[in-house]
N, C-alpha and C. Protein backbone atom coordinates (compact mmCIF):
# COMPACT_ATOMS: atom_id res chain seq x y z
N UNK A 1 4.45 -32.76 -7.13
CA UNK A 1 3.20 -32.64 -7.88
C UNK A 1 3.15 -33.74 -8.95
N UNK A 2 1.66 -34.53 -8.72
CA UNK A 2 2.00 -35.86 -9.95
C UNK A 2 1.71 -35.03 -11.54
N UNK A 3 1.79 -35.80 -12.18
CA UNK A 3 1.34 -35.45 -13.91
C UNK A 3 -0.32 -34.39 -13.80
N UNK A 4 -1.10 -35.87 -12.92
CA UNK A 4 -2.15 -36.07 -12.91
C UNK A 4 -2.43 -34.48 -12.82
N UNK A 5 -2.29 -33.70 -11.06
CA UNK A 5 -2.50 -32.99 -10.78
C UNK A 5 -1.90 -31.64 -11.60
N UNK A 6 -0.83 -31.80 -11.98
CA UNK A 6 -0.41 -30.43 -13.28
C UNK A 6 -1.14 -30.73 -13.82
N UNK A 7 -1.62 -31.85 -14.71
CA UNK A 7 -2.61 -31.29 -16.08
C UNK A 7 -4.15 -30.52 -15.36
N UNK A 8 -4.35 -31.11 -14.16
CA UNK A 8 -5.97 -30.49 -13.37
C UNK A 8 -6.02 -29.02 -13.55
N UNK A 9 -4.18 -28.69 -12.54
CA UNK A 9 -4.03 -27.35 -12.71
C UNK A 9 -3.72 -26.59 -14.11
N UNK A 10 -3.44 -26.57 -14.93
CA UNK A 10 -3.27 -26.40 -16.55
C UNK A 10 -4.16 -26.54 -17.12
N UNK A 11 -5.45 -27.31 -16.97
CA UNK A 11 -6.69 -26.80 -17.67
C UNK A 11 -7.37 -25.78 -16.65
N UNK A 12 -7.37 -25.81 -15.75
CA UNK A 12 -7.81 -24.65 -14.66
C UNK A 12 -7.40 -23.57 -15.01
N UNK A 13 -6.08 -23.39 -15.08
CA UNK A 13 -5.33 -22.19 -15.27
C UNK A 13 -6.29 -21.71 -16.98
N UNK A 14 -6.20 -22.47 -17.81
CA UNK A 14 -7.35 -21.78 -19.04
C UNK A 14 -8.20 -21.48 -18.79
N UNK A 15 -8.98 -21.94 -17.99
CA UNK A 15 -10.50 -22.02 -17.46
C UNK A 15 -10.74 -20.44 -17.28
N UNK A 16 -9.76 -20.56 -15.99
CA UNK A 16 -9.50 -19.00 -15.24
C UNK A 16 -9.40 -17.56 -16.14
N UNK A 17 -8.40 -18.28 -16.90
CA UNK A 17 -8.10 -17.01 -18.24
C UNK A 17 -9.13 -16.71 -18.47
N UNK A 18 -9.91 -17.79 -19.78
CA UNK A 18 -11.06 -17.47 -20.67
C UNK A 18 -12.11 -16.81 -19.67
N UNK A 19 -12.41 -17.45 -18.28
CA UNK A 19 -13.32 -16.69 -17.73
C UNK A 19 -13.06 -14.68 -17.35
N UNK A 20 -12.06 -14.52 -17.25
CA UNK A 20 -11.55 -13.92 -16.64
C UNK A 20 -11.98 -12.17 -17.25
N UNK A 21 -11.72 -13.03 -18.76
CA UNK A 21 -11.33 -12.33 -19.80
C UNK A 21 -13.16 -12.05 -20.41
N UNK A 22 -13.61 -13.14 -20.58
CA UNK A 22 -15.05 -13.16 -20.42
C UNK A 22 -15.66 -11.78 -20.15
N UNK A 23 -15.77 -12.05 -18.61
CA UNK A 23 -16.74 -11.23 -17.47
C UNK A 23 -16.28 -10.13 -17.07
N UNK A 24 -14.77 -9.92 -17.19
CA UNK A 24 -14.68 -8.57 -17.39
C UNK A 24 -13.97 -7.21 -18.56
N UNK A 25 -14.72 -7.78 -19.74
CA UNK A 25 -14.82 -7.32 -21.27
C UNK A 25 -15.81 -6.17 -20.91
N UNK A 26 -15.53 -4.92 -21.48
CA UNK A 26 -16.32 -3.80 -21.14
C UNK A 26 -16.62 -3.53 -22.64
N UNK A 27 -17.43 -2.38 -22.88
CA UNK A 27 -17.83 -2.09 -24.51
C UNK A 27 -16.43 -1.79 -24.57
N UNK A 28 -15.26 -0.82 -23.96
CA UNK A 28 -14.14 -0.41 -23.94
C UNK A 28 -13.21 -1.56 -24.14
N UNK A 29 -13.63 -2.80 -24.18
CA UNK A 29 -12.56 -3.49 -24.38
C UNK A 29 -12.19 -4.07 -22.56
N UNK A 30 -10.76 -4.62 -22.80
CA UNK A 30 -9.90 -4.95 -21.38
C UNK A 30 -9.24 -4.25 -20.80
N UNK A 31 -9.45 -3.59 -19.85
CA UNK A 31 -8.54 -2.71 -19.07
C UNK A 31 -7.28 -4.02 -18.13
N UNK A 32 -5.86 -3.78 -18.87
CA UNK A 32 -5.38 -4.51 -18.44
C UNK A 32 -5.06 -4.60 -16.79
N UNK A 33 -4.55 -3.83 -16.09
CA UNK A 33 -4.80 -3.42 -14.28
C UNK A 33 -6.14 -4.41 -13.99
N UNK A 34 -7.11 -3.71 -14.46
CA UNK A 34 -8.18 -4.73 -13.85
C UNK A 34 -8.29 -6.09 -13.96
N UNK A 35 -8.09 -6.46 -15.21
CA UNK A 35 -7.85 -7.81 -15.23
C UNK A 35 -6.69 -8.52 -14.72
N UNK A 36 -5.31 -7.74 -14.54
CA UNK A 36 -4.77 -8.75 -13.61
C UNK A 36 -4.92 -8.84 -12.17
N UNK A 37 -5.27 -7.29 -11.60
CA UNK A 37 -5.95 -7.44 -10.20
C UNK A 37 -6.95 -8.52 -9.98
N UNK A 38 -7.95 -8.39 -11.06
CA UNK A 38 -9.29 -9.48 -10.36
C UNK A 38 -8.67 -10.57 -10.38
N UNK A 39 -7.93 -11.25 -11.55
CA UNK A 39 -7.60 -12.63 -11.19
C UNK A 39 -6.44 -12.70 -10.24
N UNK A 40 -5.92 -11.88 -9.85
CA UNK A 40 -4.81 -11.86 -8.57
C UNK A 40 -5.74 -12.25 -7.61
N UNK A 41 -6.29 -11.27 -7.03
CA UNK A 41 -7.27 -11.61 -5.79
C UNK A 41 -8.18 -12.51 -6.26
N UNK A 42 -8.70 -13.21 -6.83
CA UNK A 42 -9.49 -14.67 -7.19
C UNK A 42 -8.25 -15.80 -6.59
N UNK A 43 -7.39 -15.50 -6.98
CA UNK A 43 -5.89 -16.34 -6.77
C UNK A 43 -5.80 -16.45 -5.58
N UNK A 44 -5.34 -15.73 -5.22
CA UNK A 44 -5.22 -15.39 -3.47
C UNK A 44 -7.02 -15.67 -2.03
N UNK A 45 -7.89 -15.71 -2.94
CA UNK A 45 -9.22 -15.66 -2.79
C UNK A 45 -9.23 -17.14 -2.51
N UNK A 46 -9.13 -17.64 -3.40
CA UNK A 46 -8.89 -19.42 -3.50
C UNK A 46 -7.96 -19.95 -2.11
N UNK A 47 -6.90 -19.33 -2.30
CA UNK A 47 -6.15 -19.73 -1.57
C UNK A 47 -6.83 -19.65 0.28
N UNK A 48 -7.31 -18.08 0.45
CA UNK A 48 -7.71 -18.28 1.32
C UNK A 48 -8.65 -19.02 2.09
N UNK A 49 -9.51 -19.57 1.24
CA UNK A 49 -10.61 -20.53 1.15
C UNK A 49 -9.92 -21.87 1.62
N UNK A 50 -9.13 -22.39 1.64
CA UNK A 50 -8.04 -23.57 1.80
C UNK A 50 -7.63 -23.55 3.24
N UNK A 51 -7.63 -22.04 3.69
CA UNK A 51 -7.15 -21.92 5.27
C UNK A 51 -7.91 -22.85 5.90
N UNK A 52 -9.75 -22.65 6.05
CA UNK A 52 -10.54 -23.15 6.58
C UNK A 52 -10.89 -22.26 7.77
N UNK A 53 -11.44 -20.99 7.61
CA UNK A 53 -11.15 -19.85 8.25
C UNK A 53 -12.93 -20.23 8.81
N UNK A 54 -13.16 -19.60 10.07
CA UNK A 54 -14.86 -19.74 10.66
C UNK A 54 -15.58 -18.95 9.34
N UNK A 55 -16.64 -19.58 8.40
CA UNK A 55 -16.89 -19.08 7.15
C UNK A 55 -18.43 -17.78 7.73
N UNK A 56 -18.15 -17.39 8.89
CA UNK A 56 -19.42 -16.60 9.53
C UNK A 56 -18.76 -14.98 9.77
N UNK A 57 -16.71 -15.47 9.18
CA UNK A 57 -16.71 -13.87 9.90
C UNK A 57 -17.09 -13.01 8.33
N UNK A 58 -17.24 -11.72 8.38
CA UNK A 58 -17.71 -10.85 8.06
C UNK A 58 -17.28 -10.89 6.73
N UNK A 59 -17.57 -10.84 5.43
CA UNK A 59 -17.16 -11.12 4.27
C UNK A 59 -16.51 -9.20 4.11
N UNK A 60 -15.39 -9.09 3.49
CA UNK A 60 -14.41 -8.12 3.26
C UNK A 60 -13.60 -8.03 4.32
N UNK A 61 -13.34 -8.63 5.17
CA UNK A 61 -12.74 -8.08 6.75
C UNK A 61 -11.39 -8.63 6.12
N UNK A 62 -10.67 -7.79 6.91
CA UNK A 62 -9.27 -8.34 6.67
C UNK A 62 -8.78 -9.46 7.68
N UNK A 63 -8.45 -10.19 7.53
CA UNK A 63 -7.79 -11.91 8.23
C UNK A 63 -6.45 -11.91 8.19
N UNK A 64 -5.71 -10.84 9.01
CA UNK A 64 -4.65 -11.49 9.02
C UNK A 64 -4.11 -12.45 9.58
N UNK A 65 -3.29 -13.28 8.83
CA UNK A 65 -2.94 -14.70 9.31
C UNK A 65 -1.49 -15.66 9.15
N UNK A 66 -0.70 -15.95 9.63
CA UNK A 66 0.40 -16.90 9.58
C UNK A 66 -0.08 -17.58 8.36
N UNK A 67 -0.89 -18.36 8.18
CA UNK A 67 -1.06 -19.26 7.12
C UNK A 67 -1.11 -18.12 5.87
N UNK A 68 -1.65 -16.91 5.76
CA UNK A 68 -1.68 -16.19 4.44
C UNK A 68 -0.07 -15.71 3.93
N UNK A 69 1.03 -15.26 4.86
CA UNK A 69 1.97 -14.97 5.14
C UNK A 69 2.78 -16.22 5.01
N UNK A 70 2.44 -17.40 4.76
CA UNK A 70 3.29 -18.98 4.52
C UNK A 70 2.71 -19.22 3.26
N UNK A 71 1.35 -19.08 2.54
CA UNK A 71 0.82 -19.52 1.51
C UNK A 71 1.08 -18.84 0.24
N UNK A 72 0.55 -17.58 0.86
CA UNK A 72 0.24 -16.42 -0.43
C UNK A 72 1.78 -16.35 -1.39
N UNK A 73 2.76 -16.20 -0.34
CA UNK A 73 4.14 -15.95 -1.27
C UNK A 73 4.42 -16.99 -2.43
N UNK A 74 3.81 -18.12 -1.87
CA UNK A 74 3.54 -19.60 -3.16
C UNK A 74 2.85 -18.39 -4.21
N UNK A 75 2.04 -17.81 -4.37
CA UNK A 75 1.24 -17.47 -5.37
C UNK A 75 2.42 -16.60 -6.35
N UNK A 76 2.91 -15.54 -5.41
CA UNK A 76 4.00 -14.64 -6.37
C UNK A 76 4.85 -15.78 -7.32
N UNK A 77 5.12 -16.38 -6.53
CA UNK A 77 5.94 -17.67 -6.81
C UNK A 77 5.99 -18.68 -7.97
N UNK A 78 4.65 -18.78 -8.19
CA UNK A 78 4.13 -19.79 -9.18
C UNK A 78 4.01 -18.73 -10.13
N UNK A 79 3.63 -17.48 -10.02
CA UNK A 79 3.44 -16.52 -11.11
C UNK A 79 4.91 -15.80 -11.69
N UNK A 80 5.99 -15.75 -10.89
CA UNK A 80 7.08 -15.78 -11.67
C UNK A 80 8.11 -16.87 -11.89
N UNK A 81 7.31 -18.24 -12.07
CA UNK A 81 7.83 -19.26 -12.75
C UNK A 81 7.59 -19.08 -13.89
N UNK A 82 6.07 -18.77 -14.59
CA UNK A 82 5.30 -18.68 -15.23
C UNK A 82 5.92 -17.69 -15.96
N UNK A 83 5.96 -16.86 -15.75
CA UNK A 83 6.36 -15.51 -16.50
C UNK A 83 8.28 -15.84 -17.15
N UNK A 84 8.93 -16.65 -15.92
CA UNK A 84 10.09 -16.70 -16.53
C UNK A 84 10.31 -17.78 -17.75
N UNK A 85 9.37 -18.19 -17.75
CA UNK A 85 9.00 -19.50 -18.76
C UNK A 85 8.48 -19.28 -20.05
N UNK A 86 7.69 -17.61 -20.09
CA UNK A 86 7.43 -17.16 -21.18
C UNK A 86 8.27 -15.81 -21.40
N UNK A 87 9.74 -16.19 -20.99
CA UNK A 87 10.44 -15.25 -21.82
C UNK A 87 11.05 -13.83 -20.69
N UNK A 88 10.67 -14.21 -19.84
CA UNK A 88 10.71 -12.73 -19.60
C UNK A 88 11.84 -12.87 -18.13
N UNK A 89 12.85 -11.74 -17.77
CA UNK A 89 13.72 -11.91 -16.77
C UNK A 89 13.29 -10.97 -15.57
N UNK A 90 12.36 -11.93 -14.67
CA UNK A 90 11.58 -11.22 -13.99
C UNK A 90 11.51 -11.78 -12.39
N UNK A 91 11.60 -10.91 -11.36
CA UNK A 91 11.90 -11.84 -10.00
C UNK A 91 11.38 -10.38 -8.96
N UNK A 92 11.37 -10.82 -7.91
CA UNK A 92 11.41 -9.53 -6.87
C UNK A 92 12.30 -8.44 -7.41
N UNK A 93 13.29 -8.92 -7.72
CA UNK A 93 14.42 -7.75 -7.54
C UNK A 93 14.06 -6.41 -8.61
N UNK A 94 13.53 -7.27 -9.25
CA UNK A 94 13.15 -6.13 -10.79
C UNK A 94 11.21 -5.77 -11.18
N UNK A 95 10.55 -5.92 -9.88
CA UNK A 95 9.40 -5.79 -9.79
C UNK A 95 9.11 -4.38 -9.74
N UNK A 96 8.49 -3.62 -10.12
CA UNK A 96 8.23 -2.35 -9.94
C UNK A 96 7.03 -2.04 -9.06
N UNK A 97 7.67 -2.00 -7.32
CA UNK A 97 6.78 -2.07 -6.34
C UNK A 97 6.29 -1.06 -6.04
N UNK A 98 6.73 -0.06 -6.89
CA UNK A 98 5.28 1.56 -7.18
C UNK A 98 4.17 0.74 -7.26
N UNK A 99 4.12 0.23 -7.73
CA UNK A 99 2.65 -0.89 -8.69
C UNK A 99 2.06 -1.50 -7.96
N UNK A 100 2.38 -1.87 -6.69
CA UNK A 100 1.90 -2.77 -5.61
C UNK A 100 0.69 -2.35 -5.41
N UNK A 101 -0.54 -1.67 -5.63
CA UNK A 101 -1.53 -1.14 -4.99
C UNK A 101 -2.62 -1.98 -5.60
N UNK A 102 -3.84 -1.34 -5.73
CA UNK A 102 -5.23 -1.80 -5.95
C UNK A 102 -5.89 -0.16 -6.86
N UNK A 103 -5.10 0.72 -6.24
CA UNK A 103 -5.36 1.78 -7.18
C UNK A 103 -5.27 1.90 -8.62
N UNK A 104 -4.79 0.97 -9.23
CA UNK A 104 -5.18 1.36 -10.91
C UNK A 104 -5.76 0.23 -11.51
N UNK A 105 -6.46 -0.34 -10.61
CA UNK A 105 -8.00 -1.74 -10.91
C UNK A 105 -9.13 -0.65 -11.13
N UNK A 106 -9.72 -0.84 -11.72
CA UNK A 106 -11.40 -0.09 -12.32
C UNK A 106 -12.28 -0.92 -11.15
N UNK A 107 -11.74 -1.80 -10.38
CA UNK A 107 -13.19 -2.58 -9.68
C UNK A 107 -12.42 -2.55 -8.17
N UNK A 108 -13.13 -2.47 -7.08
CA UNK A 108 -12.54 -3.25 -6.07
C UNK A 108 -12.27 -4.61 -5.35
N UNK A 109 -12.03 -5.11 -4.70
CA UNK A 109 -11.77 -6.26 -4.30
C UNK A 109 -13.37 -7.12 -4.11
N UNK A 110 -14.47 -6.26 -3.63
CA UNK A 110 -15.74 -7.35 -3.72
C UNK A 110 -16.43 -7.22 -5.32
N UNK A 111 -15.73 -6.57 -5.71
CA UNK A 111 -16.56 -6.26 -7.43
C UNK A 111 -15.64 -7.04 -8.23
N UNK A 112 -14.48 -6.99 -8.05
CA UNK A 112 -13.91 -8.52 -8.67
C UNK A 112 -14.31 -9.87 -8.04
N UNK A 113 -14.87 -9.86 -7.16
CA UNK A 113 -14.89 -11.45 -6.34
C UNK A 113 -16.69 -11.48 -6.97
N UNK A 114 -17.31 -10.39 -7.45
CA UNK A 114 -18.72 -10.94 -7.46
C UNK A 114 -18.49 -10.96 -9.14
N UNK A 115 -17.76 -10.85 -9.64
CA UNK A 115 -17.51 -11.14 -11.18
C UNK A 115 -16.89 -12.27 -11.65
N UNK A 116 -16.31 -13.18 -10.75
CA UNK A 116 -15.73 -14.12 -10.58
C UNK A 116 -15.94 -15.31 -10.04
N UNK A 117 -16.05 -15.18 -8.63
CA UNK A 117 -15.97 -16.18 -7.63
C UNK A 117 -16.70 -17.15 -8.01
N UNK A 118 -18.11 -17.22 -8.44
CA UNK A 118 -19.11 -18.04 -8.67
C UNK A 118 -18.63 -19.14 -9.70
N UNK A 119 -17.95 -18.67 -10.75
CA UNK A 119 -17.21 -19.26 -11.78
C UNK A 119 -16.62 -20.10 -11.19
N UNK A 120 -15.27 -19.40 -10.63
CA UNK A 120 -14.06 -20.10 -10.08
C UNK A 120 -14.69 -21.36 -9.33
N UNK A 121 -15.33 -21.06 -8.21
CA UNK A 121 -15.64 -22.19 -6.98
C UNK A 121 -16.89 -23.11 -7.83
N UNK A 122 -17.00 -23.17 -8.50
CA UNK A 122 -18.10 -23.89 -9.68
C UNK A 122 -17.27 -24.77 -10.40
N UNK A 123 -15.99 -24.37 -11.36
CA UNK A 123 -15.20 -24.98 -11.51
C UNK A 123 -14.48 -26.32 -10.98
N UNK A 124 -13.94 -25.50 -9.54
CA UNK A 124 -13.63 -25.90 -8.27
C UNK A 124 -14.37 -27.84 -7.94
N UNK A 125 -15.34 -27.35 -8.04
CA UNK A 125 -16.28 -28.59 -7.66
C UNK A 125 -16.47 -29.48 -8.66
N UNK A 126 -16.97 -28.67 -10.07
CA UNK A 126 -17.23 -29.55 -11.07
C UNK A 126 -15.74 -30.61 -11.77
N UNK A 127 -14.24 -29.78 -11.20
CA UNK A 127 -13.16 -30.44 -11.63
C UNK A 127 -12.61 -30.99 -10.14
N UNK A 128 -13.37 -31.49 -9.33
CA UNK A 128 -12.68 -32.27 -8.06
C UNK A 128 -11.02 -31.20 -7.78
N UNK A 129 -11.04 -30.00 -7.99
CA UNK A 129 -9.70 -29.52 -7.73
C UNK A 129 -10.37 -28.98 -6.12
N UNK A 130 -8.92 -28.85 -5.56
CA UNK A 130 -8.81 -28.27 -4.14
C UNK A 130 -8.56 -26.84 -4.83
N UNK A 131 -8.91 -26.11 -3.24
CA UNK A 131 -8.74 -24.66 -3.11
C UNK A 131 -7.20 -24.25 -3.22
N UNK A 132 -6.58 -24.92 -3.07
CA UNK A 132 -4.96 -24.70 -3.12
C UNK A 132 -4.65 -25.06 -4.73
N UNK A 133 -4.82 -26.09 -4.80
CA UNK A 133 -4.57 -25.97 -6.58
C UNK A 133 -4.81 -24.95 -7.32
N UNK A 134 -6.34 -24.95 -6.84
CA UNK A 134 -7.18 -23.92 -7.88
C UNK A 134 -6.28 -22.66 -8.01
N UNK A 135 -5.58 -21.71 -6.96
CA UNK A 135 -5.17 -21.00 -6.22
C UNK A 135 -4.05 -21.14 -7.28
N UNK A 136 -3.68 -21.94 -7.15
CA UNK A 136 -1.84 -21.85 -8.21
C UNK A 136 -2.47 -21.63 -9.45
N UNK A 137 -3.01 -22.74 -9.77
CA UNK A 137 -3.66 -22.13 -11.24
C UNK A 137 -4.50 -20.90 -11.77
N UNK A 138 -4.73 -20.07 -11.01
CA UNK A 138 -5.38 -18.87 -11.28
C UNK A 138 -4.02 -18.17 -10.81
N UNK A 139 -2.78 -18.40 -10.37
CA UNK A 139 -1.76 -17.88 -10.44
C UNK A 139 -0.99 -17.82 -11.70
N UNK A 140 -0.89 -19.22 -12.29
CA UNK A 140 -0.68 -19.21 -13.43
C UNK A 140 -1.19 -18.49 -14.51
N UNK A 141 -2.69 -18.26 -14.39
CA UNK A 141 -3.64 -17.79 -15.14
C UNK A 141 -2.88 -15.64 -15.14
N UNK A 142 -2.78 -15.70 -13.95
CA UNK A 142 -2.56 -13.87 -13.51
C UNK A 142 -1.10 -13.84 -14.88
N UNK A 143 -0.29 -15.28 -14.68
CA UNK A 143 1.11 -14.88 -15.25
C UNK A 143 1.04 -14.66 -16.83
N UNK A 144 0.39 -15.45 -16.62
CA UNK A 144 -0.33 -15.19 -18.53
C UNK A 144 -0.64 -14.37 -19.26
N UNK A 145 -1.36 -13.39 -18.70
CA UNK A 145 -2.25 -12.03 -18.32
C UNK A 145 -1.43 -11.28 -18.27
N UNK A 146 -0.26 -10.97 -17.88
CA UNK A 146 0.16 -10.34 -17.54
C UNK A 146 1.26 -10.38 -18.57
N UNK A 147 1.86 -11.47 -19.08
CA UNK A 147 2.76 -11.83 -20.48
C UNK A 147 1.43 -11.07 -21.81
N UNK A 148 0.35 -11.10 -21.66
CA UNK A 148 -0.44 -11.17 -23.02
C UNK A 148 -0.53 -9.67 -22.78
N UNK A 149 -0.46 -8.78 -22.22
CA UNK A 149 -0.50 -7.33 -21.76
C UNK A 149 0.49 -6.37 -21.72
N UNK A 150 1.49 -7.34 -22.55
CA UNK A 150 2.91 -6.60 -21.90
C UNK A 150 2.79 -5.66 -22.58
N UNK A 151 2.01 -5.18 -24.30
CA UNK A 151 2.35 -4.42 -25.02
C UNK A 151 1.69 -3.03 -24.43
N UNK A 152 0.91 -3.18 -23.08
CA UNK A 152 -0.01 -2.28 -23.00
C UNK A 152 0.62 -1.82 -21.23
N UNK A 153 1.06 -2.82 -21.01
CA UNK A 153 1.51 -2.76 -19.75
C UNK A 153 2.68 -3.03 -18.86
N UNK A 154 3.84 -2.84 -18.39
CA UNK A 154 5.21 -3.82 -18.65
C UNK A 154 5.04 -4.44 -17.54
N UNK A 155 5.77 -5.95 -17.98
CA UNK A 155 5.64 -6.69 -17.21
C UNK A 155 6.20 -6.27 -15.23
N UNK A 156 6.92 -5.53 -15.47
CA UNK A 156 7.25 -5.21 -14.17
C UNK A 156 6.45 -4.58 -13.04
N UNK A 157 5.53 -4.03 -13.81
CA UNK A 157 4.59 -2.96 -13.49
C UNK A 157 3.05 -4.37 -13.32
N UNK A 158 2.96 -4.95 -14.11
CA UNK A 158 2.28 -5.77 -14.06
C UNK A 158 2.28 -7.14 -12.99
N UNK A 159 3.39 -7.10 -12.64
CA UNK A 159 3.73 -8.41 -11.30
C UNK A 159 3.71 -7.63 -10.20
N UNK A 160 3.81 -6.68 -10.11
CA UNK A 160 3.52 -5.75 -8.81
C UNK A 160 2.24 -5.77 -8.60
N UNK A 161 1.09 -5.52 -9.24
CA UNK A 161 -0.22 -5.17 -9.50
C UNK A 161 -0.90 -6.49 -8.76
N UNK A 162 -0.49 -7.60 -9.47
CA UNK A 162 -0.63 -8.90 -9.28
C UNK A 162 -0.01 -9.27 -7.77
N UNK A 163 0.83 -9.19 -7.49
CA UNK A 163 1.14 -9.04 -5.49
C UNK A 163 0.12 -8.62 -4.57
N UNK A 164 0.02 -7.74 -5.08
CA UNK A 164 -1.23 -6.90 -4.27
C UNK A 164 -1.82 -7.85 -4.43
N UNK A 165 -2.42 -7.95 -5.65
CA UNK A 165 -4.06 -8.75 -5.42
C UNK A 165 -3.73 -10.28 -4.89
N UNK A 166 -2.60 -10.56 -4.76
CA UNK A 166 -2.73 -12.12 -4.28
C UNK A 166 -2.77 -11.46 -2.32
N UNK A 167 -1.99 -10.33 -2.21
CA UNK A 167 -2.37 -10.12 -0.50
C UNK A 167 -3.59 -9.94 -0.38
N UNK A 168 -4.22 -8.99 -0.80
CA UNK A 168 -5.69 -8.68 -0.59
C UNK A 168 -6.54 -10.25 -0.64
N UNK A 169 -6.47 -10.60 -1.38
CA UNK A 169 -7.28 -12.15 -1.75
C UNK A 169 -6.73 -13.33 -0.45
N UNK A 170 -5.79 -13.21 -0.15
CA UNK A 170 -5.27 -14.07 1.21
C UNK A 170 -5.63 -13.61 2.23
N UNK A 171 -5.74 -12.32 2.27
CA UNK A 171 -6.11 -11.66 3.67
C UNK A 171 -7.61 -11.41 3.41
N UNK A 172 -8.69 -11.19 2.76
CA UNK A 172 -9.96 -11.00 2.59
C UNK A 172 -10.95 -11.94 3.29
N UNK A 173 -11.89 -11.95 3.98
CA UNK A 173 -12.70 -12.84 4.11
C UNK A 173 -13.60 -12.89 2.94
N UNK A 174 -14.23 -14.01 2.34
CA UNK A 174 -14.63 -13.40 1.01
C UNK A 174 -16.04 -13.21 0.90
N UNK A 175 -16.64 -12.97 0.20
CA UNK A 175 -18.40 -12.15 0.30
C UNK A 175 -19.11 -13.26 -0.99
N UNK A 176 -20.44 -13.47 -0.24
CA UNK A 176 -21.18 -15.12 -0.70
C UNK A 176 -21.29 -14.67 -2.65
N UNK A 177 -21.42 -15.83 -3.12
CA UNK A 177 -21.61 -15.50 -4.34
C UNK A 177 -22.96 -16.03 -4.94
N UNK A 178 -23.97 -15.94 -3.61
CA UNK A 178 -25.46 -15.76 -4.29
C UNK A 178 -25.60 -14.84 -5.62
N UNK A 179 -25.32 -13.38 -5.43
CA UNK A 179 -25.47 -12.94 -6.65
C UNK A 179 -24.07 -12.49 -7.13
N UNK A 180 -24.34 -12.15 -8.78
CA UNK A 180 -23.29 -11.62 -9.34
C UNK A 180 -23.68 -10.34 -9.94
N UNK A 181 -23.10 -9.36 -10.15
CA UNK A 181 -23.06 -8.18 -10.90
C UNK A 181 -22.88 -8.13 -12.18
N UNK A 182 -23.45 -7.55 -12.93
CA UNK A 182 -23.25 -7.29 -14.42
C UNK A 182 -22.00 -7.09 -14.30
N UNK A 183 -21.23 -6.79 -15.77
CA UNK A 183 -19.69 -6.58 -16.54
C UNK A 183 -19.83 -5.47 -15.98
N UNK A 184 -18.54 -5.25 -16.00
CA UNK A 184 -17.91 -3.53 -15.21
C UNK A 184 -18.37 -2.75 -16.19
N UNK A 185 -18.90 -1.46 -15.79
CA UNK A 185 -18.72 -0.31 -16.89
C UNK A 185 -17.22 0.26 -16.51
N UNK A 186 -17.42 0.71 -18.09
CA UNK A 186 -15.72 1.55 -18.21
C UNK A 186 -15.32 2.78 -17.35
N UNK A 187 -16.63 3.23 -16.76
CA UNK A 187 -16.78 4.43 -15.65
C UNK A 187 -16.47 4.13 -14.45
N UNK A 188 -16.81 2.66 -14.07
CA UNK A 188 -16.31 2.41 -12.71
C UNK A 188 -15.22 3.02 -12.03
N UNK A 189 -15.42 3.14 -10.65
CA UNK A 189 -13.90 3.77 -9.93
C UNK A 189 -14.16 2.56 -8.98
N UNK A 190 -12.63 2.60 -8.16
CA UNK A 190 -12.37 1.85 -7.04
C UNK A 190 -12.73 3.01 -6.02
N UNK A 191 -13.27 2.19 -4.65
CA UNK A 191 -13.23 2.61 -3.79
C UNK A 191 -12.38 2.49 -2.71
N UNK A 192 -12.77 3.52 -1.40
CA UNK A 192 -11.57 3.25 -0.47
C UNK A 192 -11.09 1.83 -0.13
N UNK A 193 -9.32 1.17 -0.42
CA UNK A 193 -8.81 0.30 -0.65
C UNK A 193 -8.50 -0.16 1.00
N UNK A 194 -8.56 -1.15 2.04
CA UNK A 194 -7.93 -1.43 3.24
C UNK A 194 -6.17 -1.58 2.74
N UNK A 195 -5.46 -1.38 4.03
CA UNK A 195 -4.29 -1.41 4.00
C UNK A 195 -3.80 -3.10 3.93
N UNK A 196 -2.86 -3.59 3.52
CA UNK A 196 -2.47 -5.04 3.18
C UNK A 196 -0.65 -4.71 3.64
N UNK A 197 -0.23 -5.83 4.34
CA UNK A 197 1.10 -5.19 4.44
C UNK A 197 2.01 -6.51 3.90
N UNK A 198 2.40 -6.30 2.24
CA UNK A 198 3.50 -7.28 1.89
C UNK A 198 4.04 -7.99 2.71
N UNK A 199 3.67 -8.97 2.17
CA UNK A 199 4.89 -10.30 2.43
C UNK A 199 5.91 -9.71 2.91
């Protein structure tokens, strides 16, 4: 990776945050789960976008794919560089994979992508970054999130959360971002979640 391209990804990775943090601010404040889910699957979302998948199949369908299963694990990857860099002694081994789900996000996987996506792939274009960059850097962005939450959330519990959403987001076909949805209310529930089967 040149200079050039870390600093692209490193202002991206802020970009991602501040947006992140933005659009899904409720009168309640940040529900931390949700916010690292959405930017997990934005992460993984990106990434899948990079496959170059026929862009006609069905937006939410699940794609499973060799390339998501070679890519996506980059995402865990870059997110516990990140995390071990701010302090923290954190790897598979000590992940708390109770946490792996989508069940304690306030939004589901197309209610984070319509709170998001438009941003992200806007970005995307306006900073000449690829879908794979972008992808690490909203990885970076999840690791951050997930360090700035620890008091509310532990990090272990929090990199699990973040797995999930990078599978879901690799395996998703993703849904157009003509429109976007208002900020989450604090009432929101998730709905029925598709099955994703870890790395």
């Amino acid at each position: 990776m040149t200079d050039e391209q870390y600093k692209k990804i490193t202002s991206a990775a802020e970009f991602f945050n501040e947006t992140a943090r933005k659009f899904l601010t409720t009168e309640r404040g940040l529900h931390a789960e949700t916010l690292i889910s959405s930017l997990a699957r934005m992460s993984g979302s990106l990434m899948y976008r990079s496959f170059g998948f026929d862009e006609k199949i069905e937006p939410g369908t699940a794609v499973l794919s060799d390339k998501a299963n070679i890519e996506g694990p980059k995402l865990m990857n870059w997110m516990y560089v990140k995390l071990r860099q701010l302090g923290h002694n954190i790897g598979e081994e000590n992940t708390n994979r109770s946490y792996a789900s989508a069940e304690f996000s306030q939004l589901n996987f197309k209610e984070s992508h319509n709170h998001l996506a438009a941003f992200f792939l806007a970005y995307c274009k306006a900073a000449s970054l690829s879908f794979q960059d972008a992808a690490v850097a909203a990885s970076i962005a999840t690791a951050i999130i997930i360090h700035d939450c620890r008091n509310v959330l532990a990090i272990e519990k929090g990199a699990a959360i973040a797995i999930y959403g990078f599978v879901e987001g690799t395996k998703t076909a993703p849904y157009s971002t003509d429109q976007r949805t208002p900020p989450p209310a604090a009432s929101s529930s998730p709905t029925k979640k598709p099955w994703y089967k870890i790395w």
